[in-house]
C-alpha atoms as a PDB file:
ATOM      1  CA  UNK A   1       0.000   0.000   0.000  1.00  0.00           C
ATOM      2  CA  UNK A   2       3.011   2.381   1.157  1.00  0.00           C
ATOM      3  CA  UNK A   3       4.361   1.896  -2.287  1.00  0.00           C
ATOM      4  CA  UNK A   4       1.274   2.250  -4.649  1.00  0.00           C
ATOM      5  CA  UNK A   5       0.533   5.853  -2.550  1.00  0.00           C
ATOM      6  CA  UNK A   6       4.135   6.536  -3.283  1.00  0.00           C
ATOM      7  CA  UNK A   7       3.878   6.101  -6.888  1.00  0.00           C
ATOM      8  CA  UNK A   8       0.861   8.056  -7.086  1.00  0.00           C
ATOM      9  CA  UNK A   9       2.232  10.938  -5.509  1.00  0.00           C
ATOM     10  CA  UNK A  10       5.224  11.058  -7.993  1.00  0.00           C
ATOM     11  CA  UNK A  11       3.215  10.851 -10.538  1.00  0.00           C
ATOM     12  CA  UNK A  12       1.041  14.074  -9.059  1.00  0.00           C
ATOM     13  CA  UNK A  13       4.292  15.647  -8.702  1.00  0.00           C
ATOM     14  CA  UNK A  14       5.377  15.250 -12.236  1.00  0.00           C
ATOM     15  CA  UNK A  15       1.957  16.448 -13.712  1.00  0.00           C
ATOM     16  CA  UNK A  16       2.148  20.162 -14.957  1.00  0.00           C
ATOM     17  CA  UNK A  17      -0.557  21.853 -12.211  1.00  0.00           C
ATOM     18  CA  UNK A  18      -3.307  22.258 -14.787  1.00  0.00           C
ATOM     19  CA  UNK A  19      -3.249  18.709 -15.516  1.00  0.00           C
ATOM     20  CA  UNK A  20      -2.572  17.019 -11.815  1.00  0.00           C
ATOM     21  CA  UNK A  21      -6.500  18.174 -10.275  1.00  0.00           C
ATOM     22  CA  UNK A  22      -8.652  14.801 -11.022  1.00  0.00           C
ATOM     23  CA  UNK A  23      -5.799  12.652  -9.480  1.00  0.00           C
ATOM     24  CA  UNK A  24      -5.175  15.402  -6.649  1.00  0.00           C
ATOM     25  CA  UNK A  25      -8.752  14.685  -6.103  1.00  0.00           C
ATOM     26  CA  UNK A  26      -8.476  10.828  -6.359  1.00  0.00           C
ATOM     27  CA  UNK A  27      -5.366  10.934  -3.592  1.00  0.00           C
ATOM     28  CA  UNK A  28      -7.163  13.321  -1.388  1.00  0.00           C
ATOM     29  CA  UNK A  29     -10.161  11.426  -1.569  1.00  0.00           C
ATOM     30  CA  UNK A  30      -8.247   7.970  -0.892  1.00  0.00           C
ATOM     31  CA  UNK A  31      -6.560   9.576   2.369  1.00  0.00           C
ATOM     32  CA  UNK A  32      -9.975  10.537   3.423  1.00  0.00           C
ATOM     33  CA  UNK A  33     -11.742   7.234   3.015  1.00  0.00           C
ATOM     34  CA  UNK A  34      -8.297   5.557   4.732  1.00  0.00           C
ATOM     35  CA  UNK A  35      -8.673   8.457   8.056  1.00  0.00           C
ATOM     36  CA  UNK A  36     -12.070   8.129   8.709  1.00  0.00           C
ATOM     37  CA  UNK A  37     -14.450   6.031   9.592  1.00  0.00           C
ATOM     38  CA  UNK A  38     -17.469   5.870   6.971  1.00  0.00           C
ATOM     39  CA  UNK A  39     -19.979   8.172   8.319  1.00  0.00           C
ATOM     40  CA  UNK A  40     -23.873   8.097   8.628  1.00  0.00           C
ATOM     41  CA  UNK A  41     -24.776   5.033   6.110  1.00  0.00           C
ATOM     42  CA  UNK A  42     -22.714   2.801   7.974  1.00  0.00           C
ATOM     43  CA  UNK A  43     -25.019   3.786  11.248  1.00  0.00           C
ATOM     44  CA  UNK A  44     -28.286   3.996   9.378  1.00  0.00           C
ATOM     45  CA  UNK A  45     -28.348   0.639   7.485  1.00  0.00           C
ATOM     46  CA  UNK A  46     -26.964  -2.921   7.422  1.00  0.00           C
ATOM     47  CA  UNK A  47     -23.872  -3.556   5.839  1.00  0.00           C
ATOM     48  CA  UNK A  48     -22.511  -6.862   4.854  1.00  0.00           C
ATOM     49  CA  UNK A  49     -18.541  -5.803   5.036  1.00  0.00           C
ATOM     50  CA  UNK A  50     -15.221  -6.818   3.072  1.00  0.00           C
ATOM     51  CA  UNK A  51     -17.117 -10.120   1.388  1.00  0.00           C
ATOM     52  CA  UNK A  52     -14.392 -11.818  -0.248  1.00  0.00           C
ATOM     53  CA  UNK A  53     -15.073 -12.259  -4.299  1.00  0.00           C
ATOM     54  CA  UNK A  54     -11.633 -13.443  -4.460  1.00  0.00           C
ATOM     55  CA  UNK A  55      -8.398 -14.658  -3.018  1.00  0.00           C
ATOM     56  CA  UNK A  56      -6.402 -11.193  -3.219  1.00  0.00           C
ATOM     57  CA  UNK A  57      -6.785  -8.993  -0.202  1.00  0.00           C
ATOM     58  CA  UNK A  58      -8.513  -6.326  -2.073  1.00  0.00           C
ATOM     59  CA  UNK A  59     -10.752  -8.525  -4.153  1.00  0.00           C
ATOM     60  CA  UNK A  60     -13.436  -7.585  -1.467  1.00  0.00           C
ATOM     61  CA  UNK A  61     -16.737  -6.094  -1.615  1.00  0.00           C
ATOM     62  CA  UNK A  62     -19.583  -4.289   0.815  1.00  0.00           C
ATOM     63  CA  UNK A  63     -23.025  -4.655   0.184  1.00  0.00           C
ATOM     64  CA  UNK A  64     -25.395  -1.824   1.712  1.00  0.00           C
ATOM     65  CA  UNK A  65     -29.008  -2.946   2.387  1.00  0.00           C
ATOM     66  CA  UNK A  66     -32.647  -1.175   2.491  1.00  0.00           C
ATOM     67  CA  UNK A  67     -34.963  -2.316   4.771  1.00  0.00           C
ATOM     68  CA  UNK A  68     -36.378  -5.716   4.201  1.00  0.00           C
ATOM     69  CA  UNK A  69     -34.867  -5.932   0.498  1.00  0.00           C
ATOM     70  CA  UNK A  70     -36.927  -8.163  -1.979  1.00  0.00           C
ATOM     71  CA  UNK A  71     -35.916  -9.039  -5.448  1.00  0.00           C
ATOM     72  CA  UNK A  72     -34.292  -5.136  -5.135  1.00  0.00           C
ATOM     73  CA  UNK A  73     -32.301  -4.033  -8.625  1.00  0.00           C
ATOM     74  CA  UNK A  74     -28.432  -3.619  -7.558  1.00  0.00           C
ATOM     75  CA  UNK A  75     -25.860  -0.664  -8.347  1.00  0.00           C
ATOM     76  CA  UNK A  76     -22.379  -2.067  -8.711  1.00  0.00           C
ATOM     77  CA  UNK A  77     -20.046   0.995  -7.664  1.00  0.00           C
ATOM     78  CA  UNK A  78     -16.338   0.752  -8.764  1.00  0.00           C
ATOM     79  CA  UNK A  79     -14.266   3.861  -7.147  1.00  0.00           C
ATOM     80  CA  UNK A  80     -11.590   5.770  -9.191  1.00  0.00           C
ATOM     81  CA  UNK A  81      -8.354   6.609  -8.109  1.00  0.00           C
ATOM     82  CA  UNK A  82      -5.761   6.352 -11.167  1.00  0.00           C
ATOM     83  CA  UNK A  83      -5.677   2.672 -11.131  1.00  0.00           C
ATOM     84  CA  UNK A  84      -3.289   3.114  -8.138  1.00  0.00           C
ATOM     85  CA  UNK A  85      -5.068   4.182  -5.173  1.00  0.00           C
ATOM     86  CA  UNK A  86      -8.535   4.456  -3.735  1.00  0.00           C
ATOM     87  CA  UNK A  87     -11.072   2.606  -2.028  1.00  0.00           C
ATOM     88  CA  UNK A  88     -15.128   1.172  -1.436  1.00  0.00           C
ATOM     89  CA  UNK A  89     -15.827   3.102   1.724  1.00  0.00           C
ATOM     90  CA  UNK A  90     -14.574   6.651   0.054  1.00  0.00           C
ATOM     91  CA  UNK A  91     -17.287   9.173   1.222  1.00  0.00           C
ATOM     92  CA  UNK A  92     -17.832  10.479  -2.140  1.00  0.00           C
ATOM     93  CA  UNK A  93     -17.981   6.488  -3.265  1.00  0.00           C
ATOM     94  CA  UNK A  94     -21.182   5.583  -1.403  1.00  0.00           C
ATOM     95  CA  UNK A  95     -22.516   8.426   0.847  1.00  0.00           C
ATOM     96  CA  UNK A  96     -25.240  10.236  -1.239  1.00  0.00           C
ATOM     97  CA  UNK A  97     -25.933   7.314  -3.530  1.00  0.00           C
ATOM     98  CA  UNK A  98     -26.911   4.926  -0.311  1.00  0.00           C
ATOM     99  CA  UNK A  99     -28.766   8.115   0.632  1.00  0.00           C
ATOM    100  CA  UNK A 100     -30.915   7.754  -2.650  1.00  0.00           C
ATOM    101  CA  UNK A 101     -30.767   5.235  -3.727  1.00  0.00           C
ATOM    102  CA  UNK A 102     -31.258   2.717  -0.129  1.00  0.00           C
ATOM    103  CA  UNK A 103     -34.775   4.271   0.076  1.00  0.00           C
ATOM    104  CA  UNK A 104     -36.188   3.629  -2.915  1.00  0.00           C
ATOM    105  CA  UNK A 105     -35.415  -0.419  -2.536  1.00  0.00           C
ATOM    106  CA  UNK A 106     -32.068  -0.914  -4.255  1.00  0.00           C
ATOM    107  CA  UNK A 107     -29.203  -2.709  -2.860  1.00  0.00           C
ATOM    108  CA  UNK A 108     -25.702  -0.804  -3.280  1.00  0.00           C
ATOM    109  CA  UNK A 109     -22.253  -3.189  -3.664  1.00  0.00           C
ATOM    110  CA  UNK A 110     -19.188  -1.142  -3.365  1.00  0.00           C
ATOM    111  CA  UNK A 111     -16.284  -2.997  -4.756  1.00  0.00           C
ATOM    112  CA  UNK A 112     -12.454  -3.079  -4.342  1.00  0.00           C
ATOM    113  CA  UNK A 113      -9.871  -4.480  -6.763  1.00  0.00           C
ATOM    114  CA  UNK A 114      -6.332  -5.110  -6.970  1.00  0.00           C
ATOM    115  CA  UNK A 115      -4.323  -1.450  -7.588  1.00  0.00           C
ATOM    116  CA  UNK A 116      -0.893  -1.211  -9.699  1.00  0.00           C
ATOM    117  CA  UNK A 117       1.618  -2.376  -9.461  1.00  0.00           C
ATOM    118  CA  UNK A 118      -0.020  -5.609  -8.195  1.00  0.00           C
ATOM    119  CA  UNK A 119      -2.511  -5.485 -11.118  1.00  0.00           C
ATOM    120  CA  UNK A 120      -2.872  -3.466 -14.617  1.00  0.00           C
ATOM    121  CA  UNK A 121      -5.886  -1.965 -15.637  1.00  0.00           C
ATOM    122  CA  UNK A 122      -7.044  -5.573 -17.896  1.00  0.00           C
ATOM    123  CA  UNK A 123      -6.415  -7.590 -14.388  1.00  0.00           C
ATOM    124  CA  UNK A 124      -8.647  -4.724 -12.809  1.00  0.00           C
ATOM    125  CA  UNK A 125     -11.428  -5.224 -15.416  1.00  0.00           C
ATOM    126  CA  UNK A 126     -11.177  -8.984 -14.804  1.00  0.00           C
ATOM    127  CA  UNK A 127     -11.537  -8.166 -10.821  1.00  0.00           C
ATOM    128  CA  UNK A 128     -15.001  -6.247 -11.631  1.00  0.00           C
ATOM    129  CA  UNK A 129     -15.994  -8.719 -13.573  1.00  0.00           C
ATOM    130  CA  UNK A 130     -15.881 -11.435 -11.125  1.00  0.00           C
ATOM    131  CA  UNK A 131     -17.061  -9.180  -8.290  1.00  0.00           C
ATOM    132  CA  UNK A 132     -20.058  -8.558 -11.238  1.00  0.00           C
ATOM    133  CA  UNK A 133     -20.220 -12.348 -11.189  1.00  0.00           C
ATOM    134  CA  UNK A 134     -20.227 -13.054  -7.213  1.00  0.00           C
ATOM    135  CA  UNK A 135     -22.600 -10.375  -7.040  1.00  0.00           C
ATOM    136  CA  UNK A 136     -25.196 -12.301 -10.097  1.00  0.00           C
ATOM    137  CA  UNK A 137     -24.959 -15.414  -7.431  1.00  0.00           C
ATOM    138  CA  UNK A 138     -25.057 -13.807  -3.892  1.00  0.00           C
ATOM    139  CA  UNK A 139     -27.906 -11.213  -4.783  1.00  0.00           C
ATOM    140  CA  UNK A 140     -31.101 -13.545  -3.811  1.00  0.00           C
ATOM    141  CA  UNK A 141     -29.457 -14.214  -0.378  1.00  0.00           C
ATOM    142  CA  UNK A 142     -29.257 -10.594   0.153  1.00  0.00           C
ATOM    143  CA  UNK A 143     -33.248 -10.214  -0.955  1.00  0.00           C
ATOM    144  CA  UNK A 144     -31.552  -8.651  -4.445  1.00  0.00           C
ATOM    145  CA  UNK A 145     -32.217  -9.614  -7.996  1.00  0.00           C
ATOM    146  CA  UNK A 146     -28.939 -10.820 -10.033  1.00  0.00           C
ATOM    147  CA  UNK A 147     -30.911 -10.230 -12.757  1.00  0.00           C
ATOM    148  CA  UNK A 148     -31.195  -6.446 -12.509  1.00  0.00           C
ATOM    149  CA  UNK A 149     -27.940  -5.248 -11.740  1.00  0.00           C
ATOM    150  CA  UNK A 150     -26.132  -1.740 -12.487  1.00  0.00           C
ATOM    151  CA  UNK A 151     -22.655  -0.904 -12.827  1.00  0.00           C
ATOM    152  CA  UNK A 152     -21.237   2.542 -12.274  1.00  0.00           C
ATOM    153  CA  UNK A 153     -17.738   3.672 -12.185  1.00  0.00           C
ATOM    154  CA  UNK A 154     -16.378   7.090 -11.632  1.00  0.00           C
ATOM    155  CA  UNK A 155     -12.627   8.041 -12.916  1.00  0.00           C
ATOM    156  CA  UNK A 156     -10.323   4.934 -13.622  1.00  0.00           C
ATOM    157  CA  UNK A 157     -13.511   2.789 -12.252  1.00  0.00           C
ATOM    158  CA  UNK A 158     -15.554   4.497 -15.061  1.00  0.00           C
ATOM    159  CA  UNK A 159     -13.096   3.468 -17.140  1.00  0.00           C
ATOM    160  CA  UNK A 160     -12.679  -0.098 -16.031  1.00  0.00           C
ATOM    161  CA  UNK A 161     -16.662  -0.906 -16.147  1.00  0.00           C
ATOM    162  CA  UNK A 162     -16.484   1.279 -20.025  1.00  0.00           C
ATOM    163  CA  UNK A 163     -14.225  -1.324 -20.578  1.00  0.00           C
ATOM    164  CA  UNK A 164     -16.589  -4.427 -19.330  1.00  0.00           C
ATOM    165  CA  UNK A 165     -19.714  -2.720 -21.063  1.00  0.00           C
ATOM    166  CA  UNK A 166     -18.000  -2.006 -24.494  1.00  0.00           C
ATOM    167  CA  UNK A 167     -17.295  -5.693 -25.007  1.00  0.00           C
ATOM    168  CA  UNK A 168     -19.219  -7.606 -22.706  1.00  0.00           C
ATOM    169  CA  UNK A 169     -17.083 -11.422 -23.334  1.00  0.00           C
ATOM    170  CA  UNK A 170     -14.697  -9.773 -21.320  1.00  0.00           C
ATOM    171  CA  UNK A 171     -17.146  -9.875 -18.287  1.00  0.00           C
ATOM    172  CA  UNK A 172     -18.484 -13.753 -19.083  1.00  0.00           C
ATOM    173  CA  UNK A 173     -14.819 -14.969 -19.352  1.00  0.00           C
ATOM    174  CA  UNK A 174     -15.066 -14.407 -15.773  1.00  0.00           C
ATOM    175  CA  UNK A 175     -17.951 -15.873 -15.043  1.00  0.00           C
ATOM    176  CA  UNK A 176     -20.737 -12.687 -14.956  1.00  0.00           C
ATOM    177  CA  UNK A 177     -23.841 -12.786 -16.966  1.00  0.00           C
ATOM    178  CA  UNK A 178     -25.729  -9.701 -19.192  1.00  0.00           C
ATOM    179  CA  UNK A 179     -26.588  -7.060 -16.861  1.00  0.00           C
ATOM    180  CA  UNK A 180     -29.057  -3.894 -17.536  1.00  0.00           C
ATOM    181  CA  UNK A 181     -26.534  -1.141 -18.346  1.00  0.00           C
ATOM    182  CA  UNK A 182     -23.707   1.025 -17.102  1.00  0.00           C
ATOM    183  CA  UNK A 183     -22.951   4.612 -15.886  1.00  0.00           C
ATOM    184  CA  UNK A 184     -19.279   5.634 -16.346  1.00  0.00           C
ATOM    185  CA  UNK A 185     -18.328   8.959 -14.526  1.00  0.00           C
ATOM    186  CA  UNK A 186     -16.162  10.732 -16.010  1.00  0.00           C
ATOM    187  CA  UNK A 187     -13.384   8.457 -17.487  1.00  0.00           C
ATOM    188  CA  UNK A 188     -11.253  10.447 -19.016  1.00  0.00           C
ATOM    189  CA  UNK A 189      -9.544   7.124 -20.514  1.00  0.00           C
ATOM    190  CA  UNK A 190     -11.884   5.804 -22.994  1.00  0.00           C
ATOM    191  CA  UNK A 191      -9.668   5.895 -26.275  1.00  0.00           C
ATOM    192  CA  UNK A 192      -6.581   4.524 -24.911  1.00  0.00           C
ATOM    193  CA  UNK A 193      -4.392   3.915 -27.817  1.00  0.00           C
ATOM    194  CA  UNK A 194      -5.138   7.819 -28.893  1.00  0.00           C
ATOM    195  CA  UNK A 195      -4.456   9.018 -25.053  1.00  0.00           C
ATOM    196  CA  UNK A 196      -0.381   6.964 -25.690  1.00  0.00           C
ATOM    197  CA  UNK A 197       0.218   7.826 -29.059  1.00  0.00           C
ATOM    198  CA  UNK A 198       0.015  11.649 -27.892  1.00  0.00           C
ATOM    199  CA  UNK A 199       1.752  13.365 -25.223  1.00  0.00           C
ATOM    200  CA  UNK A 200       0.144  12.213 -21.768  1.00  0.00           C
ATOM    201  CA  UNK A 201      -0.235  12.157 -17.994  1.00  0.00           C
ATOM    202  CA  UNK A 202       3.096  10.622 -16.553  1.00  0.00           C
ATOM    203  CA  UNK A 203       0.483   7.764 -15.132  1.00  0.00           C
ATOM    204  CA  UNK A 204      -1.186   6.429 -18.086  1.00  0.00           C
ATOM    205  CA  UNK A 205       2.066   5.088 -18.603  1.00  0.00           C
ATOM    206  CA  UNK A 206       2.902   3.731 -15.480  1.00  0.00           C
ATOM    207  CA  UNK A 207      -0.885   2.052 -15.733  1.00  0.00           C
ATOM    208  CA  UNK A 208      -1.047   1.131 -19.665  1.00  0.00           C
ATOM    209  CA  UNK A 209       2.842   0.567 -20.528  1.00  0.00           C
ATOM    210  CA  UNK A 210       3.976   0.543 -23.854  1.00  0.00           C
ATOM    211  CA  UNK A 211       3.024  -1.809 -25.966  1.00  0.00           C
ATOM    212  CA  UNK A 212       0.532  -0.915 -28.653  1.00  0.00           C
ATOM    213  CA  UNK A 213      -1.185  -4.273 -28.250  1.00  0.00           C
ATOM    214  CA  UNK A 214      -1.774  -3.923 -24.755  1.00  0.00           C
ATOM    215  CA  UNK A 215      -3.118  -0.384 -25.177  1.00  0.00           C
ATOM    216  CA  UNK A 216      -6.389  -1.461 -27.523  1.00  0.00           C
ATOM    217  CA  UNK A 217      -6.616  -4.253 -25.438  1.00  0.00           C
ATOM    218  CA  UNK A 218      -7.446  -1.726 -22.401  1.00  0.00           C
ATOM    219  CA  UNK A 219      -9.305   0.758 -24.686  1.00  0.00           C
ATOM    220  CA  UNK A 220     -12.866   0.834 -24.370  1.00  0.00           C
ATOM    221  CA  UNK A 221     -13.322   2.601 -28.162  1.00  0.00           C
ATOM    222  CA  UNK A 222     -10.895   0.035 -29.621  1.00  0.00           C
ATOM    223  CA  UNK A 223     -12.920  -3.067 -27.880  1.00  0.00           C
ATOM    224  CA  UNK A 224     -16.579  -1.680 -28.237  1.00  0.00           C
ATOM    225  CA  UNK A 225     -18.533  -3.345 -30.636  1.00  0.00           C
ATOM    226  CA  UNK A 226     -22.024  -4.197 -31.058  1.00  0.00           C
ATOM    227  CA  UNK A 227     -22.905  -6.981 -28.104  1.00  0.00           C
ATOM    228  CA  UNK A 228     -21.873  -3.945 -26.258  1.00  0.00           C
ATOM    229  CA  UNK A 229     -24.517  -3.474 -23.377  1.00  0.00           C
ATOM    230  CA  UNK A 230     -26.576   0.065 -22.849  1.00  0.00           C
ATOM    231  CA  UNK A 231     -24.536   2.909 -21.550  1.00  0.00           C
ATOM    232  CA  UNK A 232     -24.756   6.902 -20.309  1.00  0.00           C
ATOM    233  CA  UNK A 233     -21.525   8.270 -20.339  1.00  0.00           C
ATOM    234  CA  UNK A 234     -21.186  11.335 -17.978  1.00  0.00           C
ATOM    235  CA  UNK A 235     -18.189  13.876 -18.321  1.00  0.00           C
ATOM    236  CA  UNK A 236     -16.957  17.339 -16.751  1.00  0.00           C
ATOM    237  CA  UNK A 237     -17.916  20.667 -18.901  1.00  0.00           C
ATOM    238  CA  UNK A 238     -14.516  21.738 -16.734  1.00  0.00           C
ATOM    239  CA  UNK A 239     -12.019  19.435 -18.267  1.00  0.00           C
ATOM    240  CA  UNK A 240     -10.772  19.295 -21.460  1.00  0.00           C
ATOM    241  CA  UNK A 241      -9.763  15.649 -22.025  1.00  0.00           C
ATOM    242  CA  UNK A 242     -13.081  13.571 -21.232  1.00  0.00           C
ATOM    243  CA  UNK A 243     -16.469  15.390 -23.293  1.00  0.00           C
ATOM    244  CA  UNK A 244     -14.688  14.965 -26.168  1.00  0.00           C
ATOM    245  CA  UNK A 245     -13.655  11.028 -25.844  1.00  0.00           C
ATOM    246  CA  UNK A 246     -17.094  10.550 -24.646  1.00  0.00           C
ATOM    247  CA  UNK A 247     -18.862  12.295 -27.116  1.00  0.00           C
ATOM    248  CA  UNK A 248     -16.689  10.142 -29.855  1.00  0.00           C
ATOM    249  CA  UNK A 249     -17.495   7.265 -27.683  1.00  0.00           C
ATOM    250  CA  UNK A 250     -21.146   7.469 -27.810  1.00  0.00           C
ATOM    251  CA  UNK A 251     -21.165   8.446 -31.395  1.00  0.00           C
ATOM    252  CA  UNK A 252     -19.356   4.818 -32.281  1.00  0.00           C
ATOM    253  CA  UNK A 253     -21.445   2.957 -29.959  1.00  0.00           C
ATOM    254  CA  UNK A 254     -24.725   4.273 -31.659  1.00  0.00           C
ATOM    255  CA  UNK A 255     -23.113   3.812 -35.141  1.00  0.00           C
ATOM    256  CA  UNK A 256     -23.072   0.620 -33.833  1.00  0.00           C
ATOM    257  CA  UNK A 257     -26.683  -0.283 -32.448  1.00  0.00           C
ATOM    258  CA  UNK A 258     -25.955   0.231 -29.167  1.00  0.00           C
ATOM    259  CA  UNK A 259     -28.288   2.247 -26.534  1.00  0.00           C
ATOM    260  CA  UNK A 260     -25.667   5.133 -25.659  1.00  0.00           C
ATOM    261  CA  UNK A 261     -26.238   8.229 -23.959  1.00  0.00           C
ATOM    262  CA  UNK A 262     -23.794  11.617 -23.452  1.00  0.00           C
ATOM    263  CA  UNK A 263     -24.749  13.938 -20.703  1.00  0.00           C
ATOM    264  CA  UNK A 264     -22.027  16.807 -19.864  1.00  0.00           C
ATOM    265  CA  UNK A 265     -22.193  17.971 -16.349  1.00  0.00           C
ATOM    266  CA  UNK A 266     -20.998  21.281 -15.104  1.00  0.00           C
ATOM    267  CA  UNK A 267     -19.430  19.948 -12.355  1.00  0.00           C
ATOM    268  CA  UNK A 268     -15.727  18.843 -11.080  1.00  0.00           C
ATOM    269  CA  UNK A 269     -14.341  15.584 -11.593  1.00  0.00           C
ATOM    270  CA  UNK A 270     -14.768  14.789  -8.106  1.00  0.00           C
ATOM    271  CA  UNK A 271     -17.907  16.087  -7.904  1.00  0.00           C
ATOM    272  CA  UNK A 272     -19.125  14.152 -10.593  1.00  0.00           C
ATOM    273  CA  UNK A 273     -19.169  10.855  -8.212  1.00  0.00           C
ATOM    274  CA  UNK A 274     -19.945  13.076  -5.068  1.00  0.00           C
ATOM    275  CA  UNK A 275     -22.526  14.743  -6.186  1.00  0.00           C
ATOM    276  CA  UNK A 276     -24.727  11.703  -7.428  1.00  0.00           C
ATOM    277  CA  UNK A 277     -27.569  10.565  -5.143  1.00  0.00           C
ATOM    278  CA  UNK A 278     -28.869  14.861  -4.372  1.00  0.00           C
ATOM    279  CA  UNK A 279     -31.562  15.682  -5.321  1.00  0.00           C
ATOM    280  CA  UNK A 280     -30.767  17.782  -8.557  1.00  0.00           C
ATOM    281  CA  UNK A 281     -31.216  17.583 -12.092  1.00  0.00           C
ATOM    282  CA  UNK A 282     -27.900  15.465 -12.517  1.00  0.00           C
ATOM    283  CA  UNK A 283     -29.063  12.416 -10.426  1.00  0.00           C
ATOM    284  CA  UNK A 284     -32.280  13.149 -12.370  1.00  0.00           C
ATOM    285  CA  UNK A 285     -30.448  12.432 -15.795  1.00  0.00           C
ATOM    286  CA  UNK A 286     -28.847   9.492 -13.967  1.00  0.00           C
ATOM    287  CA  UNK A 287     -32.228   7.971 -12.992  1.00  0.00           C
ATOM    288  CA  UNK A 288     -33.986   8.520 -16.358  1.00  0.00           C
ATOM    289  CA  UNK A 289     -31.239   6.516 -17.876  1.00  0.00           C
ATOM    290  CA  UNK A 290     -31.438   3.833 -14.969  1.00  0.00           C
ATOM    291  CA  UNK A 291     -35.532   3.908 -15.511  1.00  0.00           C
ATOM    292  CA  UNK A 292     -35.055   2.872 -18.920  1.00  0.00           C
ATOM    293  CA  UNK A 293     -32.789   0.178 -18.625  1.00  0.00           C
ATOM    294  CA  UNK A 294     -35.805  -2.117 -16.853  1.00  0.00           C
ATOM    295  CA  UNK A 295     -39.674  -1.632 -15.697  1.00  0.00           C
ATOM    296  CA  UNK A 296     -39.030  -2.400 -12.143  1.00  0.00           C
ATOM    297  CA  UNK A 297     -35.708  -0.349 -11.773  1.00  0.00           C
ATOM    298  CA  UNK A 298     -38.092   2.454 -13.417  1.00  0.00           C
ATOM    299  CA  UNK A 299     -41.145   1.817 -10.898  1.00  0.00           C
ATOM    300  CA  UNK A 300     -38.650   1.619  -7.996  1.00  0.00           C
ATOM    301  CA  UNK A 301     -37.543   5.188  -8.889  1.00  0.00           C
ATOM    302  CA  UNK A 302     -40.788   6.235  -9.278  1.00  0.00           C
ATOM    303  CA  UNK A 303     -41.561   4.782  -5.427  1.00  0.00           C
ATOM    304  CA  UNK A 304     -40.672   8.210  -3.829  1.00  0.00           C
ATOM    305  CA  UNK A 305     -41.139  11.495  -4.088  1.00  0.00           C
ATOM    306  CA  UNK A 306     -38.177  14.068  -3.032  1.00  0.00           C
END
C-alpha cells in the first residue's frame, strides 16, 4: 500500500498543475476514506462488510441494504483513483448514492480491486468482472435480484466498467452474466491507444505501458462493438480531455446499435461521483437513464417522491 501511494504521488508531482487536479482529487479522496471512519450510512443501514469475491486482499466487496430488500435491482459501484489508489468506503464512493438510492429499494455493492503495481488496468477489469459475477450469485441471499444489476464507475472505475460494457465477453470470461446497463463517470480514458500515441499524464504510462497491443486491449473505443450493453456516459464541462472522448465514444457505440447516452455535467471531476444521489437535475439524468434500462428499476424510482 506504502508503495502504490508513493507512486501516485510522484506521478502528481510530475503532472504540470493544470493537468494534476482529477488525481489530486483521487489521492485526497483515498486519504480521506483511509482516516475516517465511513460516516452516517454505515449507522443507518446494514452492511454486509469486506465479502471476499476473491483470493487477493482487495478482491473484497460491501453490500449496503434497504430495509427488508426483496428481489431489489443492484448498483455495482467501482471507485476511481488512477488505477493506483482508492477505495469502497470513500465518502464520495457511497454516501449520497446509499442516501438515494437505499430508500427507494435498491441494494448498493461497493467494490475493491487489486491497484498497480499488483494489477494493470485488464487484471482490474477482470476483478469487476468477477465481483459482477459473485454479485449475479449472492444477490437472492441478500433479498436482491442478479438479474437487474447496475454498474457505475467514476474516474479509472468508469473506465474499467467502459471497458466491461464495451465488449461484454470480457465480463463472461469471468464468469458474470448480461446485466441492464452502465454509468461511467467521467473516465477520461476511454480511447486509450489515442491518449499513448500523444503526449500524456506521466500515469497512463505507469498504468497502460507501452506496448501498442496492450493499449487497444485496455481501450474501451478500440474493444466496443455491437454486443456492447446500454450505456450513459457522464463527463466534466470543466475538463478538457473527457467530453470529447465521450462524445466520440457514444457516437461509435450508436453507429453501432448500441443504446448510448452523453450527458455533460458542469461539475468537477470529483464532484461528478460526489454529487450523485442529491436531489438535482444530474441524479435526475442518472435515474432517467437507470428507468429505462428495466420496468421495475423504473417503478422503484418512481416509489418516492423528493
Amino acid at each position: 500500500m506504502l508503495l502504490r501511494t508513493l507512486l501516485a504521488l510522484l506521478c502528481l508531482i510530475t503532472l504540470p498543475t493544470a493537468l494534476a487536479g482529477p488525481l489530486r482529487e483521487q489521492l485526497q479522496e483515498w486519504r480521506n476514506s483511509r482516516q475516517q471512519p465511513l460516516p452516517a450510512p454505515e449507522q443507518q443501514h446494514t452492511v454486509l462488510r469486506d465479502l471476499a469475491y476473491g483470493q487477493a486482499p482487495l478482491q473484497r466487496l460491501d453490500v449496503y441494504l434497504p430495509e427488508h430488500p426483496k428481489h431489489a435491482p443492484v448498483l455495482l459501484m467501482v471507485h476511481g483513483g488512477a488505477w493506483q489508489v482508492g477505495d469502497k468506503q470513500a465518502e464520495a464512493v457511497v454516501v449520497n448514492k446509499v442516501a438515494r438510492w437505499l430508500p427507494k429499494g435498491f441494494i448498493l455493492v461497493s467494490v475493491n480491486y487489486r491497484l498497480l503495481p499488483d494489477a494493470a488496468p485488464l487484471q482490474q477489469a477482470e476483478d469487476v468482472a468477477l465481483a459482477l459475477a459473485f454479485t449475479q450469485q449472492q444477490a437472492a441471499s441478500w433479498g436482491g435480484d442478479g438479474n437487474k444489476i447496475i454498474l457505475i464507475g467514476h474516474s479509472a472505475g468508469a473506465h474499467l466498467v467502459s471497458l466491461l460494457a464495451a465488449k461484454p465477453a470480457l465480463a463472461s470470461q469471468q464468469g458474470a452474466q448480461p446485466w441492464l446497463g452502465t454509468v461511467a463517470l467521467d473516465s477520461a480514458a476511454l480511447d486509450v491507444e489515442q491518449i499513448m500515441q500523444q503526449p500524456h499524464r506521466r500515469f497512463y504510462t505507469h498504468a497502460f505501458g507501452a506496448q501498442p497491443t496492450y493499449w487497444a486491449a485496455t481501450s474501451p473505443f478500440s474493444q466496443l462493438d455491437k454486443s456492447a450493453t446500454a450505456l450513459l456516459m457522464v463527463c466534466s464541462s470543466q475538463r478538457d480531455d473527457s467530453c470529447p472522448q465521450a462524445q466520440r465514444f457514444v457516437a461509435k457505440a450508436k453507429s453501432l446499435g448500441v443504446q448510448a447516452q452523453l450527458h455533460r455535467e458542469d461539475r468537477s471531476h470529483k464532484a461528478i461521483n460526489q454529487d450523485l444521489g442529491l436531489a438535482t437535475p444530474y441524479t435526475q439524468t442518472v435515474e432517467a437513464f437507470m428507468a429505462g434500462l428495466d420496468a421495475e428499476v423504473a417503478q422503484r424510482l418512481g416509489t418516492r417522491a423528493d
